[in-house]
PDB file of N, CA and C in Angstrom:
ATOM      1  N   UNK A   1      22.279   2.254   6.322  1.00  0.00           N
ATOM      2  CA  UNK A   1      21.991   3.108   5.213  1.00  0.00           C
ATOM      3  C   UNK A   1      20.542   2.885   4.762  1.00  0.00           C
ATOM      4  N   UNK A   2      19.883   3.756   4.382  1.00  0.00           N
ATOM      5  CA  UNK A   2      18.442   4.222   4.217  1.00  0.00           C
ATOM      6  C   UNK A   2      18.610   3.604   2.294  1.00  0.00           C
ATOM      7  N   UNK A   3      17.344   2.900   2.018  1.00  0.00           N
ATOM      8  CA  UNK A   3      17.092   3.588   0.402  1.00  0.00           C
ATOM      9  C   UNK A   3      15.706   3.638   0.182  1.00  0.00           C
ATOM     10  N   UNK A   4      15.943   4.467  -0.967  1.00  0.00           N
ATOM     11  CA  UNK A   4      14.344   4.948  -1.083  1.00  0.00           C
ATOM     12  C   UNK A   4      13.729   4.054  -1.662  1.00  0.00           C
ATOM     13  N   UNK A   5      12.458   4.056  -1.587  1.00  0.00           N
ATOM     14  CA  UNK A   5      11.429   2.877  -2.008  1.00  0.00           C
ATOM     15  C   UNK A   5      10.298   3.973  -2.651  1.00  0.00           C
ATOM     16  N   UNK A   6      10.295   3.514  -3.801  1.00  0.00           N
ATOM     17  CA  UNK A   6       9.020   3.863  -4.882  1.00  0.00           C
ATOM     18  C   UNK A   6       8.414   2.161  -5.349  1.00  0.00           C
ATOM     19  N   UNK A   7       6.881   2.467  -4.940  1.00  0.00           N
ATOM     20  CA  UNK A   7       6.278   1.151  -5.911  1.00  0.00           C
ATOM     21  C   UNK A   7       5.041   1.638  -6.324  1.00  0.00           C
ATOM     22  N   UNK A   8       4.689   1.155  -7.218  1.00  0.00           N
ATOM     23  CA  UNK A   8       3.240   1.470  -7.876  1.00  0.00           C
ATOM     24  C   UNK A   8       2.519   0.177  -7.727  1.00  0.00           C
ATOM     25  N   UNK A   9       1.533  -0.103  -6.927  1.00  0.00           N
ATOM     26  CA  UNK A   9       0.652  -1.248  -6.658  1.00  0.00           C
ATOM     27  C   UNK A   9      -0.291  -1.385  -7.851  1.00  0.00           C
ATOM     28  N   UNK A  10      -0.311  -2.479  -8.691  1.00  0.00           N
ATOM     29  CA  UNK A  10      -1.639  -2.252  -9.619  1.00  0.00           C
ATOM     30  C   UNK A  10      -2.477  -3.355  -8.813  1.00  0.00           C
ATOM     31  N   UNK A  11      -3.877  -2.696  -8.692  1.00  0.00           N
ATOM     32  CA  UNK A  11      -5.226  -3.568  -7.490  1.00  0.00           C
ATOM     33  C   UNK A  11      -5.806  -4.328  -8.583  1.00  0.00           C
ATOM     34  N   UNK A  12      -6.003  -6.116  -7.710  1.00  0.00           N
ATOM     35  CA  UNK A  12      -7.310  -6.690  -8.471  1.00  0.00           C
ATOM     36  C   UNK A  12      -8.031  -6.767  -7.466  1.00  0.00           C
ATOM     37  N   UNK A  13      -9.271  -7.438  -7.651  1.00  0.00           N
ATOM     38  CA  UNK A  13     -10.144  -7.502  -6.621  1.00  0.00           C
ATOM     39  C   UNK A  13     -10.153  -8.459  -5.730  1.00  0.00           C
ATOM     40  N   UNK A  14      -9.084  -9.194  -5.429  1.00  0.00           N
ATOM     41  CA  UNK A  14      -8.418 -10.049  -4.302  1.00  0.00           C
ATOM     42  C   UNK A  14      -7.150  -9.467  -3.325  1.00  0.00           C
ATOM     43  N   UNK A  15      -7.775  -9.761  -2.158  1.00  0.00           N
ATOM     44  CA  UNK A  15      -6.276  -9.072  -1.330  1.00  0.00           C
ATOM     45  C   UNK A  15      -5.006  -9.973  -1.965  1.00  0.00           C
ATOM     46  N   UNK A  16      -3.920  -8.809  -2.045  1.00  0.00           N
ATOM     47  CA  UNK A  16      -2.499  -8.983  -2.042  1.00  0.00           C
ATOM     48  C   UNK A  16      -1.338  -8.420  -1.199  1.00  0.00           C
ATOM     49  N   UNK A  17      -0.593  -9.152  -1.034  1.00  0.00           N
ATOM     50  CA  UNK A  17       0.631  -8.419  -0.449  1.00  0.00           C
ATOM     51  C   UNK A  17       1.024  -6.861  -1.116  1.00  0.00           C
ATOM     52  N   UNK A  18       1.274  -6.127  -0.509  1.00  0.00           N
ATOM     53  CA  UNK A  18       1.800  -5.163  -1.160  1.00  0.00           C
ATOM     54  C   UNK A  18       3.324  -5.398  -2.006  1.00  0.00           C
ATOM     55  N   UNK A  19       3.880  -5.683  -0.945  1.00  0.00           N
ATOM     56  CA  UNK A  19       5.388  -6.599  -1.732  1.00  0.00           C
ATOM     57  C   UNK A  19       5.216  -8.351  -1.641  1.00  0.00           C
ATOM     58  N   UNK A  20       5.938  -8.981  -2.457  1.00  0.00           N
ATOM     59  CA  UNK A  20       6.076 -10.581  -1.898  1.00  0.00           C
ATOM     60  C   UNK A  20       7.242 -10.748  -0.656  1.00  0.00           C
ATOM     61  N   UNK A  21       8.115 -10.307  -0.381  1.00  0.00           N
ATOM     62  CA  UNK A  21       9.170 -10.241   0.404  1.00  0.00           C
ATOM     63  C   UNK A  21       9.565  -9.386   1.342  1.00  0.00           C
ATOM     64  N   UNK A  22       9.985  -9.433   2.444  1.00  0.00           N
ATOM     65  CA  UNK A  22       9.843  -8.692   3.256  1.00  0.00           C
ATOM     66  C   UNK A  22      10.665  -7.323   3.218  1.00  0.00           C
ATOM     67  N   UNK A  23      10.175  -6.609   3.529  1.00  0.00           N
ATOM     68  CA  UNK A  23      10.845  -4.774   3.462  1.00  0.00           C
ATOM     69  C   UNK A  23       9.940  -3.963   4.181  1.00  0.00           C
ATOM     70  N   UNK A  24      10.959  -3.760   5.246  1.00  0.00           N
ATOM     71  CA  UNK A  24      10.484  -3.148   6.549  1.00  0.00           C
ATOM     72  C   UNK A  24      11.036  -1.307   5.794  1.00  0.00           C
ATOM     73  N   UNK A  25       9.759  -0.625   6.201  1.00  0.00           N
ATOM     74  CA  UNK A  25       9.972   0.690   5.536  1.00  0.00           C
ATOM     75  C   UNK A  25       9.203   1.528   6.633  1.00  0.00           C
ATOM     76  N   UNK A  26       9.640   3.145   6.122  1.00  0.00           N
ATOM     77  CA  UNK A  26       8.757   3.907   6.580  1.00  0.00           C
ATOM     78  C   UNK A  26       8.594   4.676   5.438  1.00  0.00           C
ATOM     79  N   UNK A  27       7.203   4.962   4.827  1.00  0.00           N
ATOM     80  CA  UNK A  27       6.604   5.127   3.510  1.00  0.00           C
ATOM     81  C   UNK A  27       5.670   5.915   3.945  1.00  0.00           C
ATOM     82  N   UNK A  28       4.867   6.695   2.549  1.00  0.00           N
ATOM     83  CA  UNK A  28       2.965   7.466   2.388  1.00  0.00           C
ATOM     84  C   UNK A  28       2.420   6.244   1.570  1.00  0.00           C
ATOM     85  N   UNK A  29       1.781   5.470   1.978  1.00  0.00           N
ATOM     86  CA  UNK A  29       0.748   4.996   1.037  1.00  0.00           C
ATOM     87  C   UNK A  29      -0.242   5.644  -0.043  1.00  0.00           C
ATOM     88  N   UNK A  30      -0.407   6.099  -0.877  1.00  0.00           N
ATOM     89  CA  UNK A  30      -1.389   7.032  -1.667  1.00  0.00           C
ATOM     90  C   UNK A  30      -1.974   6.125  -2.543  1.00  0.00           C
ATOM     91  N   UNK A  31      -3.446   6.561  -2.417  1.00  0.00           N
ATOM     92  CA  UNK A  31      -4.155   5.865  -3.533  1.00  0.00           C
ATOM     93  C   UNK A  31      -4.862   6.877  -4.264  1.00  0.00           C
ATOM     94  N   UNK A  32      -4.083   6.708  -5.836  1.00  0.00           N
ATOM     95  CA  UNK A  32      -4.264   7.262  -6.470  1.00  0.00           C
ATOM     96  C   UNK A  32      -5.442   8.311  -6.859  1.00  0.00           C
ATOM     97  N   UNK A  33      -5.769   9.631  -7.400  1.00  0.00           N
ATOM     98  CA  UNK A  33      -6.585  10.124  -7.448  1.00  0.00           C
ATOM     99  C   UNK A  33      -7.567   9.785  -8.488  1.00  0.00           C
ATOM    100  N   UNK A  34      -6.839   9.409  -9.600  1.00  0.00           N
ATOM    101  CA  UNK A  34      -7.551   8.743 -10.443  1.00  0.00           C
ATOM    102  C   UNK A  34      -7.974   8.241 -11.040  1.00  0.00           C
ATOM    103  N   UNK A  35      -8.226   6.853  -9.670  1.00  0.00           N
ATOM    104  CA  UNK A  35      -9.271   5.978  -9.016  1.00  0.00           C
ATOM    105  C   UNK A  35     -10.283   6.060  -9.350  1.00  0.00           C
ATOM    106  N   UNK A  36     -11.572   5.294  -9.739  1.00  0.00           N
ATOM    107  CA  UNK A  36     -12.955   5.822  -9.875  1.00  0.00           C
ATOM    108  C   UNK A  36     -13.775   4.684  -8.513  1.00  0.00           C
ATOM    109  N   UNK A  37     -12.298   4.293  -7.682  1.00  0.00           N
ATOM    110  CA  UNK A  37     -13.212   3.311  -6.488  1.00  0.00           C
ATOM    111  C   UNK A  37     -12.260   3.775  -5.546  1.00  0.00           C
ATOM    112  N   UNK A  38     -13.078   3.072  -4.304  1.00  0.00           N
ATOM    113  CA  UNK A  38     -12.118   3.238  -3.530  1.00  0.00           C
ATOM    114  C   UNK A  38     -10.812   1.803  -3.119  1.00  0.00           C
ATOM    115  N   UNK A  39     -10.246   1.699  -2.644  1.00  0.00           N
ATOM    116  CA  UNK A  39      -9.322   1.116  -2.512  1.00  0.00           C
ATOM    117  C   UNK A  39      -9.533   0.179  -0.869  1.00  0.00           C
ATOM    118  N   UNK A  40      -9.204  -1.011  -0.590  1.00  0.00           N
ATOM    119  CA  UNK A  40      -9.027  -1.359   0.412  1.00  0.00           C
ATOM    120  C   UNK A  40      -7.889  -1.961   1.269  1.00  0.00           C
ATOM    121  N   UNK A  41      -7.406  -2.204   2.892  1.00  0.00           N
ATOM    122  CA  UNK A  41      -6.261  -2.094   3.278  1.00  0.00           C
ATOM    123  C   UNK A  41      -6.397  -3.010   4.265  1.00  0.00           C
ATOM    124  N   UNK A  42      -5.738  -4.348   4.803  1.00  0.00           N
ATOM    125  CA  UNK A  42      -5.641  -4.815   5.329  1.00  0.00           C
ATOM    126  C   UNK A  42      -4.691  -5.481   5.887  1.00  0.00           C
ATOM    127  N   UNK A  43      -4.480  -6.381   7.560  1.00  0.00           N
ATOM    128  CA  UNK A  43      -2.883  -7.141   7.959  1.00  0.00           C
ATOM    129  C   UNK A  43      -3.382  -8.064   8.098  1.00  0.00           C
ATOM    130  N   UNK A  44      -4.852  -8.665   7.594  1.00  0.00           N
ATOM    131  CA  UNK A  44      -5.263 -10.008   7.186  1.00  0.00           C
ATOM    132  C   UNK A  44      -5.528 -10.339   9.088  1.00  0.00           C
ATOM    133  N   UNK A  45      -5.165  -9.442   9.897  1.00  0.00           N
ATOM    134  CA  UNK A  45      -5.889 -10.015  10.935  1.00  0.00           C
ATOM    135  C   UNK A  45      -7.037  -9.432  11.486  1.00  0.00           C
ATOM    136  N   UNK A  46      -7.197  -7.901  11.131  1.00  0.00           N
ATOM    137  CA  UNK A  46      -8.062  -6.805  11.673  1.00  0.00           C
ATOM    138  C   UNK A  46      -9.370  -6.589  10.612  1.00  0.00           C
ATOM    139  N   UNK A  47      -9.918  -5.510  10.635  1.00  0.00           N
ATOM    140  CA  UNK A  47     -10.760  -4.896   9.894  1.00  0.00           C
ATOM    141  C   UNK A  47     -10.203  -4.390   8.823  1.00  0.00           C
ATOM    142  N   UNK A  48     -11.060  -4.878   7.431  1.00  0.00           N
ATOM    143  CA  UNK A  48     -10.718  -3.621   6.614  1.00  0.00           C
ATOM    144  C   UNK A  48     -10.485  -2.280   6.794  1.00  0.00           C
ATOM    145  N   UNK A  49      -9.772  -1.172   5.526  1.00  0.00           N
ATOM    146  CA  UNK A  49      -9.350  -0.219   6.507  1.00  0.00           C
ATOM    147  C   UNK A  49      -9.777   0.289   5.003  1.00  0.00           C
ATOM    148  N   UNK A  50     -10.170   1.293   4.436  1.00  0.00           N
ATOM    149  CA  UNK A  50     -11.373   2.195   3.256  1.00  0.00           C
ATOM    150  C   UNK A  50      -9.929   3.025   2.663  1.00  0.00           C
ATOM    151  N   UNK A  51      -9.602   3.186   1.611  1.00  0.00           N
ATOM    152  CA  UNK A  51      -8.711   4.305   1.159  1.00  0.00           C
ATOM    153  C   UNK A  51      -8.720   4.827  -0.151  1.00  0.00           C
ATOM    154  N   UNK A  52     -10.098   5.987   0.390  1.00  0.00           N
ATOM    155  CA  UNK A  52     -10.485   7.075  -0.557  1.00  0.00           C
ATOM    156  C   UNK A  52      -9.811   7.179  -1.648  1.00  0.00           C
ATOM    157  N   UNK A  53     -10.068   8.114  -2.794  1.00  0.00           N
ATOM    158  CA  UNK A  53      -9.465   8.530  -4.393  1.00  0.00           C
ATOM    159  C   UNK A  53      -8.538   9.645  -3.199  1.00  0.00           C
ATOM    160  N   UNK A  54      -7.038   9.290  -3.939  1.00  0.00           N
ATOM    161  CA  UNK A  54      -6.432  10.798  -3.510  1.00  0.00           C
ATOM    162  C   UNK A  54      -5.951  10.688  -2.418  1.00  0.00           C
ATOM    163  N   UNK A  55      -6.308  10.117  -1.146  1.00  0.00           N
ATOM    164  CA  UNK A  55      -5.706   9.754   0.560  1.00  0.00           C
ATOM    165  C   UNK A  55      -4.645   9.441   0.508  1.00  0.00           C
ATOM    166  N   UNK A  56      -3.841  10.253   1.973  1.00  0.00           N
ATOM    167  CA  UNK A  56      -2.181   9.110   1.691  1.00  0.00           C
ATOM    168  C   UNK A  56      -2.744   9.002   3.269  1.00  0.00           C
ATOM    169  N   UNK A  57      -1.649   7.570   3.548  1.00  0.00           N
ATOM    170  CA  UNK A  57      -1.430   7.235   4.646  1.00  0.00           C
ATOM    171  C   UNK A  57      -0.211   7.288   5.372  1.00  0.00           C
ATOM    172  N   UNK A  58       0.595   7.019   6.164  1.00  0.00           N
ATOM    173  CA  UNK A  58       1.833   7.467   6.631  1.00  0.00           C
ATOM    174  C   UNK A  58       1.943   5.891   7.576  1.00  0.00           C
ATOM    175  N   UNK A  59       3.129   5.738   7.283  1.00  0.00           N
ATOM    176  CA  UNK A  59       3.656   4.307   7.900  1.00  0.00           C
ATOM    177  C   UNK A  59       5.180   4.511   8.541  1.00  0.00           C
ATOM    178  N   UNK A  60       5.427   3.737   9.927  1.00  0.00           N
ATOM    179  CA  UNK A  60       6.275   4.114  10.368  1.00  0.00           C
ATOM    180  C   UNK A  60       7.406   2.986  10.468  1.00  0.00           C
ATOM    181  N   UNK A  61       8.369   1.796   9.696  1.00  0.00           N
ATOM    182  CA  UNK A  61       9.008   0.521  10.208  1.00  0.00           C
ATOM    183  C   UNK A  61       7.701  -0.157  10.132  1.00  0.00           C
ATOM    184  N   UNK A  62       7.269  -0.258   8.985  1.00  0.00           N
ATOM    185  CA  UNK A  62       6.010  -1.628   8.890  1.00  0.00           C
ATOM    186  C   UNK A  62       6.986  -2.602   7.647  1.00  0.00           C
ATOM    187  N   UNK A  63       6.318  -3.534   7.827  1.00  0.00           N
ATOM    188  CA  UNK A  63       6.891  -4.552   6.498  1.00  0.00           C
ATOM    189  C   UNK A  63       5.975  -4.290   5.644  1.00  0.00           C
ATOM    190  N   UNK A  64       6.026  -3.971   4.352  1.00  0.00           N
ATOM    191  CA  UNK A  64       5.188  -3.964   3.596  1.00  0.00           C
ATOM    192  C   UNK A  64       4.507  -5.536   3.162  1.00  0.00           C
ATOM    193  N   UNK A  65       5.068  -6.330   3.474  1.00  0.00           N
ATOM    194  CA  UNK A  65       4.744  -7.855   2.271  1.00  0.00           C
ATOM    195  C   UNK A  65       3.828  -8.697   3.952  1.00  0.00           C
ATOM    196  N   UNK A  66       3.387  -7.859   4.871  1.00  0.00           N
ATOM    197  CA  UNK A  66       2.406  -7.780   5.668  1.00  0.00           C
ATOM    198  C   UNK A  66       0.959  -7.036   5.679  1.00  0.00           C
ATOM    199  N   UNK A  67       1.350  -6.386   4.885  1.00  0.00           N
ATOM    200  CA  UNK A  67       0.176  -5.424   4.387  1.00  0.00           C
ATOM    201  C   UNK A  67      -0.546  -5.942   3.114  1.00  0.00           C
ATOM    202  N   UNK A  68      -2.148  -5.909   3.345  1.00  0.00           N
ATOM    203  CA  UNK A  68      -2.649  -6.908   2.161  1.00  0.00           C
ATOM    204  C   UNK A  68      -3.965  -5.431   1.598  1.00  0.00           C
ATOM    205  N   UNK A  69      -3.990  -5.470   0.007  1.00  0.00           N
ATOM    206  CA  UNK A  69      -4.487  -4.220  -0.599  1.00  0.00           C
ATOM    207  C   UNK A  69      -5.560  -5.086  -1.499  1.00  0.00           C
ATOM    208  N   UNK A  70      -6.402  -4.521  -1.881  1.00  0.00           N
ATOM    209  CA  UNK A  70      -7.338  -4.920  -3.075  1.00  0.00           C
ATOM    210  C   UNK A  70      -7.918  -3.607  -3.720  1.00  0.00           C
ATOM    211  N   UNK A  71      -8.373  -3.776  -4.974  1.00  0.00           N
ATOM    212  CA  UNK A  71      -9.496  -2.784  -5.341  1.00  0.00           C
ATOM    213  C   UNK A  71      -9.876  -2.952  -6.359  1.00  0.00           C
ATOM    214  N   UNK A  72     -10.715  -1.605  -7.418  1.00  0.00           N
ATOM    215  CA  UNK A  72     -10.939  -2.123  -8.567  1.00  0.00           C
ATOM    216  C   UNK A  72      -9.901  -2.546  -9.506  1.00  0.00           C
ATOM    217  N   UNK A  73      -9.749  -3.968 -10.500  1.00  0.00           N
ATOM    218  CA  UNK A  73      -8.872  -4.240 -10.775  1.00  0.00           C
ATOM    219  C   UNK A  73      -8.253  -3.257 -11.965  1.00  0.00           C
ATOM    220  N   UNK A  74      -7.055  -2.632 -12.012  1.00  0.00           N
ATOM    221  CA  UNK A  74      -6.192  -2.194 -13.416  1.00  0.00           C
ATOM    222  C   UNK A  74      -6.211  -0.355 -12.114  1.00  0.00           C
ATOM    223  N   UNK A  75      -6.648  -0.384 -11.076  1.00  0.00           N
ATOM    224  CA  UNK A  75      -6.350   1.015 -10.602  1.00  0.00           C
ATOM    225  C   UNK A  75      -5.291   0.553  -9.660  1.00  0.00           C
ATOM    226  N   UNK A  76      -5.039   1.999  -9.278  1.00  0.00           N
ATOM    227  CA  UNK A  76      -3.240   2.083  -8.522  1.00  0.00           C
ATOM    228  C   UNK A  76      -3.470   2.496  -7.343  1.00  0.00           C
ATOM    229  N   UNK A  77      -1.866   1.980  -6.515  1.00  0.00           N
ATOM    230  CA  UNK A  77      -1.620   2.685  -5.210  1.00  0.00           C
ATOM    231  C   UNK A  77      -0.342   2.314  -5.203  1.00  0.00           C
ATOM    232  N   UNK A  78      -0.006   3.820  -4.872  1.00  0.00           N
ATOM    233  CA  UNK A  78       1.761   4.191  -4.841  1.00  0.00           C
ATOM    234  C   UNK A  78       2.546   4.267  -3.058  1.00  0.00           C
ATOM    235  N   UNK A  79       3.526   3.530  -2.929  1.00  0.00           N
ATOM    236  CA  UNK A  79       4.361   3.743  -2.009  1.00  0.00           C
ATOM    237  C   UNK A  79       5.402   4.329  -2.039  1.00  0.00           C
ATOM    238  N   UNK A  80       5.758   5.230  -1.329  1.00  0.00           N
ATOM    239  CA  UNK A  80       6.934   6.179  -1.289  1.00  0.00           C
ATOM    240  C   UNK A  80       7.724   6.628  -0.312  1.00  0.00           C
ATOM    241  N   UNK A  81       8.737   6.183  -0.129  1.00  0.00           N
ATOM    242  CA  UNK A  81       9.470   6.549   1.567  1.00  0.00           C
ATOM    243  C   UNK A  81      10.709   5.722   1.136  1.00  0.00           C
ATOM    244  N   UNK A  82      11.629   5.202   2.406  1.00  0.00           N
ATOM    245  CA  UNK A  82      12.879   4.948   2.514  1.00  0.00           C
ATOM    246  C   UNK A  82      12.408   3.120   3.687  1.00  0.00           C
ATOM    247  N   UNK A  83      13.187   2.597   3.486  1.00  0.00           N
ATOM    248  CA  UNK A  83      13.765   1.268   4.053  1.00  0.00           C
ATOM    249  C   UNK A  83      14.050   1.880   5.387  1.00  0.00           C
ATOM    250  N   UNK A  84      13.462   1.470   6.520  1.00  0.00           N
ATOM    251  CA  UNK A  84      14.344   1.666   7.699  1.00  0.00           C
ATOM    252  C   UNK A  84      15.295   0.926   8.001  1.00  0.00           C
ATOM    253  N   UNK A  85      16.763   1.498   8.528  1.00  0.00           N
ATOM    254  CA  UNK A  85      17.683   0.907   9.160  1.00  0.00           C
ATOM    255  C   UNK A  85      18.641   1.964   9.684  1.00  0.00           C
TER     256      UNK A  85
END
């Protein structure tokens, strides 16, 4: 059984987990439109990854609490999709 997953990320300017615990999902990442920065995205092993005012991203069975976010601190980024199983 599937459930839906809503989170609202609030960014400081240190990478964080998106979740602390693991939850394997398939989600849109969106960072918020209004943002007055941009947002950043990382799996702490690769390159930063840039995520514009307004961008969604699309994720397919990722863990979220693998995924590491920063930005300006007190702005948002929303996840939205279902738990795979």
């Amino acid at each position: 059984m599937r459930n839906f997953v809503l989170l609202k990320i609030d960014l400081t300017d240190e990478f964080k987990p998106v979740t602390e615990n693991r939850l394997i999902a398939t989600f849109t990442l969106v960072a918020s439109g209004k943002n007055t920065e941009d947002a950043f995205l990382t799996d702490g092993k690769g390159a930063e990854v840039e995520l514009p005012l307004g961008t969604r991203f699309e994720f397919e069975r990722v863990d979220l609490s693998e995924l590491l976010v920063k930005g300006k601190t007190g702005e948002v980024l929303f996840v939205v999709g279902h738990t795979s199983g």
